[in-house]
C-alpha atoms as a PDB file:
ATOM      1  CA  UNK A   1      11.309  31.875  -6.916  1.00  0.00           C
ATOM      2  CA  UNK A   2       9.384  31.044  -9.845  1.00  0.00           C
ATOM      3  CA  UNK A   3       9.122  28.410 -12.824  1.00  0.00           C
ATOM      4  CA  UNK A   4      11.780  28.636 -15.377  1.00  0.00           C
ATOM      5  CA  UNK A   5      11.329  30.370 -17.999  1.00  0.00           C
ATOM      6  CA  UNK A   6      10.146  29.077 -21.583  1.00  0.00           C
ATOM      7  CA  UNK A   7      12.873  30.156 -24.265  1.00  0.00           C
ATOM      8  CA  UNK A   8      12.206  32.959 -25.749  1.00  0.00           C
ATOM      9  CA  UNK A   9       9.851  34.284 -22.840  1.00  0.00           C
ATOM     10  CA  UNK A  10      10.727  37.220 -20.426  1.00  0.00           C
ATOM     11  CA  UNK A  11      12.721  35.927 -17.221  1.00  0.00           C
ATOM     12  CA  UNK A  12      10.232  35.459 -14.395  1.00  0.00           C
ATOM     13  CA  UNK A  13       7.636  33.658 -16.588  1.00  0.00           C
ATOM     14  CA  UNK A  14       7.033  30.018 -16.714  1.00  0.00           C
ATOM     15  CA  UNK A  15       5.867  28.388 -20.271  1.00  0.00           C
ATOM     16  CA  UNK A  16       2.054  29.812 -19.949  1.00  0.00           C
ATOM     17  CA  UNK A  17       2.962  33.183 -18.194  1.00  0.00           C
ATOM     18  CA  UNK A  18       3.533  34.108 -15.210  1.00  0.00           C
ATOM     19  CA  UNK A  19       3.620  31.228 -12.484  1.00  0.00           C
ATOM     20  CA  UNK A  20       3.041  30.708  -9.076  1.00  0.00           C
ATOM     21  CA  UNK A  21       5.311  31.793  -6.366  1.00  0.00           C
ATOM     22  CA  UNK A  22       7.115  28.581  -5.274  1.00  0.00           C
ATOM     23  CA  UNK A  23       7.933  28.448  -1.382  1.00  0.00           C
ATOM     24  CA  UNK A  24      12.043  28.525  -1.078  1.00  0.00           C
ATOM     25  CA  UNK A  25      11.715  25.196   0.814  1.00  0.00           C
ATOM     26  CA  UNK A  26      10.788  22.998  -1.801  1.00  0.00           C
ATOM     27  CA  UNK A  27      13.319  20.877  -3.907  1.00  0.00           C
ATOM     28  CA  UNK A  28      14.210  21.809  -7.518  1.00  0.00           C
ATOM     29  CA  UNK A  29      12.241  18.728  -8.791  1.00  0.00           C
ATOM     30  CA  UNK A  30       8.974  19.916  -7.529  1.00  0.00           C
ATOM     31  CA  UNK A  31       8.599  17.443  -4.707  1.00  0.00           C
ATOM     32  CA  UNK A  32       6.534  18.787  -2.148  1.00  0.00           C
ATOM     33  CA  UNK A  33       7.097  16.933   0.583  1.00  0.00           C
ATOM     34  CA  UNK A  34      10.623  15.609   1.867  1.00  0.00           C
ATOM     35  CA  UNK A  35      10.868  11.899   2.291  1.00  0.00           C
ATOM     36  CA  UNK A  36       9.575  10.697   5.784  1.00  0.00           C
ATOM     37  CA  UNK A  37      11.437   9.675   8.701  1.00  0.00           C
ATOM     38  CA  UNK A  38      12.635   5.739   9.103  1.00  0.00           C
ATOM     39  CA  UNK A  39      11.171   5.628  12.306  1.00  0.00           C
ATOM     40  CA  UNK A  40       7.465   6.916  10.835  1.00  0.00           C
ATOM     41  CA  UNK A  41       7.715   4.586   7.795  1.00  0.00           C
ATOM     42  CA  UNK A  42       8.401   1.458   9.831  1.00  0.00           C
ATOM     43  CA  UNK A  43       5.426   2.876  11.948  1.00  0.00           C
ATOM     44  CA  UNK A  44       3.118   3.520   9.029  1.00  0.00           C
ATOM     45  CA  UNK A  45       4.022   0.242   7.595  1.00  0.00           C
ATOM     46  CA  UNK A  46       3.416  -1.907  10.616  1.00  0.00           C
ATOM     47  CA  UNK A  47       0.350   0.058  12.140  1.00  0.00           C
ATOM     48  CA  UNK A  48      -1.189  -0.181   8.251  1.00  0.00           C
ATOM     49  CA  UNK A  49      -0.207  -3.887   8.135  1.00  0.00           C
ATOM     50  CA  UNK A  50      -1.778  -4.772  11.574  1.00  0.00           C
ATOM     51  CA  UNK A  51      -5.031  -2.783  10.373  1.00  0.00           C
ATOM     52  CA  UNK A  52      -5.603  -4.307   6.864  1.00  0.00           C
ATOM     53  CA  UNK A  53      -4.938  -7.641   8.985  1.00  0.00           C
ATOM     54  CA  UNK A  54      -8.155  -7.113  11.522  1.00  0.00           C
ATOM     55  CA  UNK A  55     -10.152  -5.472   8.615  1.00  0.00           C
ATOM     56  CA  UNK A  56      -9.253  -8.426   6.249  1.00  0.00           C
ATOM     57  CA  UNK A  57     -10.080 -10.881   8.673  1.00  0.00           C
ATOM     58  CA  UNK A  58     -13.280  -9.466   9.797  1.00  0.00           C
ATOM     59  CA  UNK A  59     -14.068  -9.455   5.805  1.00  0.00           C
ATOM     60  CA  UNK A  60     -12.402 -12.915   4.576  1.00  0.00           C
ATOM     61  CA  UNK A  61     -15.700 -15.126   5.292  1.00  0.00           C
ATOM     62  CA  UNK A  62     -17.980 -13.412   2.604  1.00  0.00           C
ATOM     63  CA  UNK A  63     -18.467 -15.552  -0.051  1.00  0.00           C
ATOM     64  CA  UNK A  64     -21.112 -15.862  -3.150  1.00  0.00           C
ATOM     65  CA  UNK A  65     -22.155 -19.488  -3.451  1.00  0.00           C
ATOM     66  CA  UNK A  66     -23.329 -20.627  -7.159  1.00  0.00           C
ATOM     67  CA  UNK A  67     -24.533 -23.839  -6.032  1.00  0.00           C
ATOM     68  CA  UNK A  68     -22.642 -25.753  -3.692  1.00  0.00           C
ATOM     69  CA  UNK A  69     -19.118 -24.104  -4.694  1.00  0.00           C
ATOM     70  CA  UNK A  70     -18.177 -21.180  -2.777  1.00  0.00           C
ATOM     71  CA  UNK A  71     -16.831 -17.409  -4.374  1.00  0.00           C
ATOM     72  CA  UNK A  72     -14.541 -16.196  -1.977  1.00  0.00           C
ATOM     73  CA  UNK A  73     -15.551 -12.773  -2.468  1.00  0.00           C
ATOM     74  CA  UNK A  74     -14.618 -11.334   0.598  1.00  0.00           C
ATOM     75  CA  UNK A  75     -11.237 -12.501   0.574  1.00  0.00           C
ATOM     76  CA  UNK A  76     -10.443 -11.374  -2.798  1.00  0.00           C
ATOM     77  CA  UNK A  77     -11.997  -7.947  -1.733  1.00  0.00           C
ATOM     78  CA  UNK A  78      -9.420  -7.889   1.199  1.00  0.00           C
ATOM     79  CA  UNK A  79      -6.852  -9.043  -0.623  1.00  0.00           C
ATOM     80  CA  UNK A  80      -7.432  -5.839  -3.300  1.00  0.00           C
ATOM     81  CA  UNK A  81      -7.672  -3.818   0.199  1.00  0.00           C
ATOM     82  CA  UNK A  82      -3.912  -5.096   1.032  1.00  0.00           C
ATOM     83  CA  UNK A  83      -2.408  -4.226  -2.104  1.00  0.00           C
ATOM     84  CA  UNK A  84      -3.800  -0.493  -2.373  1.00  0.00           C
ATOM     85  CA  UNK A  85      -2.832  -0.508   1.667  1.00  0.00           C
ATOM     86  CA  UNK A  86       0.575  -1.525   0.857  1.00  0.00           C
ATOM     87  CA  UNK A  87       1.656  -0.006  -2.778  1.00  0.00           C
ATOM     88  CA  UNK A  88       0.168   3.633  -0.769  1.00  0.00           C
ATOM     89  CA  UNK A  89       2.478   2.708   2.222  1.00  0.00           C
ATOM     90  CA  UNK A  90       5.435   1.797  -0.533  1.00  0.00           C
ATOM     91  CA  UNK A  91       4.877   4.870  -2.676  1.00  0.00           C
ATOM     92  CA  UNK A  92       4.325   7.016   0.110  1.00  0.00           C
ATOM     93  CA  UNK A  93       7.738   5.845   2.334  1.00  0.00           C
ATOM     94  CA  UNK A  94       9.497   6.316  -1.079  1.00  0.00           C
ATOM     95  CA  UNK A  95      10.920   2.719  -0.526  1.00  0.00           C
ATOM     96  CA  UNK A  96       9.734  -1.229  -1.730  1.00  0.00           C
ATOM     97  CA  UNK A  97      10.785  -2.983   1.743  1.00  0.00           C
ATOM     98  CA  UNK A  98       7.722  -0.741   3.764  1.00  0.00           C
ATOM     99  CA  UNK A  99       5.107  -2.801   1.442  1.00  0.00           C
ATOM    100  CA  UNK A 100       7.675  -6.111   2.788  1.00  0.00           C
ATOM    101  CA  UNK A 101       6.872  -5.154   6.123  1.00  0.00           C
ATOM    102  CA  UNK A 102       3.772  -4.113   5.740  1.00  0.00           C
ATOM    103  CA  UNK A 103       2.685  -7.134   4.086  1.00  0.00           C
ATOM    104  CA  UNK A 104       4.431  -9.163   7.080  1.00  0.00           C
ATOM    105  CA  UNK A 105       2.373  -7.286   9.857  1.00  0.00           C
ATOM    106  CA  UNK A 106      -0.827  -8.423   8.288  1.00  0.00           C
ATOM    107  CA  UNK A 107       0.200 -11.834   7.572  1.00  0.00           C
ATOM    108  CA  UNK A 108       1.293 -11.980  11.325  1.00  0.00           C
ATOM    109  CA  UNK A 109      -2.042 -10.167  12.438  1.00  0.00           C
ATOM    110  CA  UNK A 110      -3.467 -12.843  10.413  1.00  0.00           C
ATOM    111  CA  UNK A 111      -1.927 -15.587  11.460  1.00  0.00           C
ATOM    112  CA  UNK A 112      -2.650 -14.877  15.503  1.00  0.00           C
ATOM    113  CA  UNK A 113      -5.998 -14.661  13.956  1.00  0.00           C
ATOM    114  CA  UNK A 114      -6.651 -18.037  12.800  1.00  0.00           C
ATOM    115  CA  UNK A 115      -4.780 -19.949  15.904  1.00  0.00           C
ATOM    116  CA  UNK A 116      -8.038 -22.287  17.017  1.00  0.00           C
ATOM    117  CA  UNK A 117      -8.172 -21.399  21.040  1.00  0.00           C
ATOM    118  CA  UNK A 118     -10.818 -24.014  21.698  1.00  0.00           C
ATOM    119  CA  UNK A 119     -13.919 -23.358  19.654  1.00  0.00           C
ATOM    120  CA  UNK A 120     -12.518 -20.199  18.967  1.00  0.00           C
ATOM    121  CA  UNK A 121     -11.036 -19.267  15.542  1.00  0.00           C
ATOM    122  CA  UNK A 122     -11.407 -16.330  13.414  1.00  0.00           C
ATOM    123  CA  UNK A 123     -10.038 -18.351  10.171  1.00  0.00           C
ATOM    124  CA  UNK A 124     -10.966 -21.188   9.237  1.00  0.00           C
ATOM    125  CA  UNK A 125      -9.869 -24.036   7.384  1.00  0.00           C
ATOM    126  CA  UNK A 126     -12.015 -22.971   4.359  1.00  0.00           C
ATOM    127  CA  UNK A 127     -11.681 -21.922   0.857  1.00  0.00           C
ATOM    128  CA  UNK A 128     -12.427 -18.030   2.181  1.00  0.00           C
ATOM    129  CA  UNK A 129      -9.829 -18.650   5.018  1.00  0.00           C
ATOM    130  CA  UNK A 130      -6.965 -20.400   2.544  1.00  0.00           C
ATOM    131  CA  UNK A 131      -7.417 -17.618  -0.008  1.00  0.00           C
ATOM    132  CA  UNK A 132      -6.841 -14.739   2.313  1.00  0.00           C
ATOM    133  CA  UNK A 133      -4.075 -16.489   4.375  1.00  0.00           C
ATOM    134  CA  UNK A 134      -1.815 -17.595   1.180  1.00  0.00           C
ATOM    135  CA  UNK A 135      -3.253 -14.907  -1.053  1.00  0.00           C
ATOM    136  CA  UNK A 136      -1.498 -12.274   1.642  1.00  0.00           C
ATOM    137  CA  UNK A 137       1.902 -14.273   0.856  1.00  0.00           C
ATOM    138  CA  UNK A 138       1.292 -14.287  -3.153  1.00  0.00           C
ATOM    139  CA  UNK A 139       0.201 -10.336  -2.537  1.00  0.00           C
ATOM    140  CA  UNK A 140       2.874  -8.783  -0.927  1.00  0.00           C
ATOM    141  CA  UNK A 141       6.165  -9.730  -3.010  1.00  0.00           C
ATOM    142  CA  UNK A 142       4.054  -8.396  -6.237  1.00  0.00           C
ATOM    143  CA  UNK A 143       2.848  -5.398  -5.049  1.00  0.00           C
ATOM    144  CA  UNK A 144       6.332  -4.925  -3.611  1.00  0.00           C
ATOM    145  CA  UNK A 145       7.550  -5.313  -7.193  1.00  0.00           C
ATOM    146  CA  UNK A 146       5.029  -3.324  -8.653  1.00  0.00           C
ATOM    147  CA  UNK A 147       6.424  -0.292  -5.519  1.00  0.00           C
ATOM    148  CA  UNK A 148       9.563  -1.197  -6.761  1.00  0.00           C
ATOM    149  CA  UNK A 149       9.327  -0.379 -10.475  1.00  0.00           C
ATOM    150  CA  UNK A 150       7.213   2.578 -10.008  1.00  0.00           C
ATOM    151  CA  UNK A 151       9.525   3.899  -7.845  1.00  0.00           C
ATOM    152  CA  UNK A 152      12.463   3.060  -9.915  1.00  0.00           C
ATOM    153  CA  UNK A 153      10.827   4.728 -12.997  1.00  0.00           C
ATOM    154  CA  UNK A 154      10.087   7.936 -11.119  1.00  0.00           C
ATOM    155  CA  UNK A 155      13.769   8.724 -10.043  1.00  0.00           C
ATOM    156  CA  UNK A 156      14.545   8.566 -13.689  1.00  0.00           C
END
C-alpha cells in the first residue's frame, strides 16, 4: 500500500515522491493504533487517578511564603500534574468520561488521604490542603471539556 497519489503524479507516489510502505493493518485515516479496550481504559484511568492522588498529596504542602501569607505552590504544581495526567488518559482512551473517572480516583485517593486517624492526617485543613482538595473538583470537569472538544474536533 502506499500514499495516494498527488494529481498529476505517477500512481504509486505520494505528493513528494515515492512514500513509505504502509503496513495493511492500519486504518485509511492514518491512525496507528486502534482504540483501546474498555476494560484497559477504565484501568488506565483509575490506576492513573489513584497515582496522581498519592503523588499530589505527597506534593500539596509546598508552599512559598511572602510574609505571613502562604503560595500554595505545591498544590498548584499537582494540580497542573492532574490535568496533563488526565487530558493524556482522555486523549489517549479516545473518550472525555476516562478524564471523569480519572479525576474521581484521585479525588477519592485524596479524600482517604486527608481522613484525621488521630494525629494522623496527610491533608490538612490549610490553604495548601483546600487548594488541592477543591482544586481536583474545579480540575477535572475542565480538563474533561477541554478532552472533549479536542476530541470532537479531531473526528471532524
Amino acid at each position: 500500500m502506499t500514499s495516494p497519489a498527488a494529481p498529476g503524479s505517477p500512481p504509486g507516489r505520494g505528493p513528494a515522491g515515492p512514500g513509505p510502505e504502509l503496513p495493511p493493518d492500519l486504518p485509511p485515516e492514518g491512525n496507528p493504533l486502534p482504540p483501546p479496550r474498555r476494560w484497559a481504559m477504565v484501568a488506565a484511568a483509575v490506576g492513573a487517578g489513584i497515582g496522581t492522588g498519592l503523588l499530589g498529596t505527597s506534593l500539596h504542602g509546598h508552599a512559598l511564603y511572602a510574609g505571613a501569607t502562604a503560595i500554595p505552590l505545591g498544590s498548584l504544581a499537582a494540580l497542573v500534574m492532574l490535568a496533563a495526567v488526565e487530558l493524556f488518559v482522555g486523549l489517549w482512551g479516545r473518550n472525555a468520561w476516562t478524564v471523569v473517572l480519572c479525576g474521581a480516583a484521585a479525588y477519592l485517593c485524596a479524600g482517604v488521604l486527608s481522613l484525621q486517624r488521630g494525629a494522623f492526617g496527610m491533608i490538612s485543613a490549610n490553604i495548601q490542603g483546600n487548594v488541592w482538595l477543591f482544586g481536583i473538583a474545579v480540575a477535572t470537569p475542565l480538563v474533561a471539556w477541554l478532552a472533549w472538544a479536542v476530541l470532537r474536533r479531531s473526528r471532524r
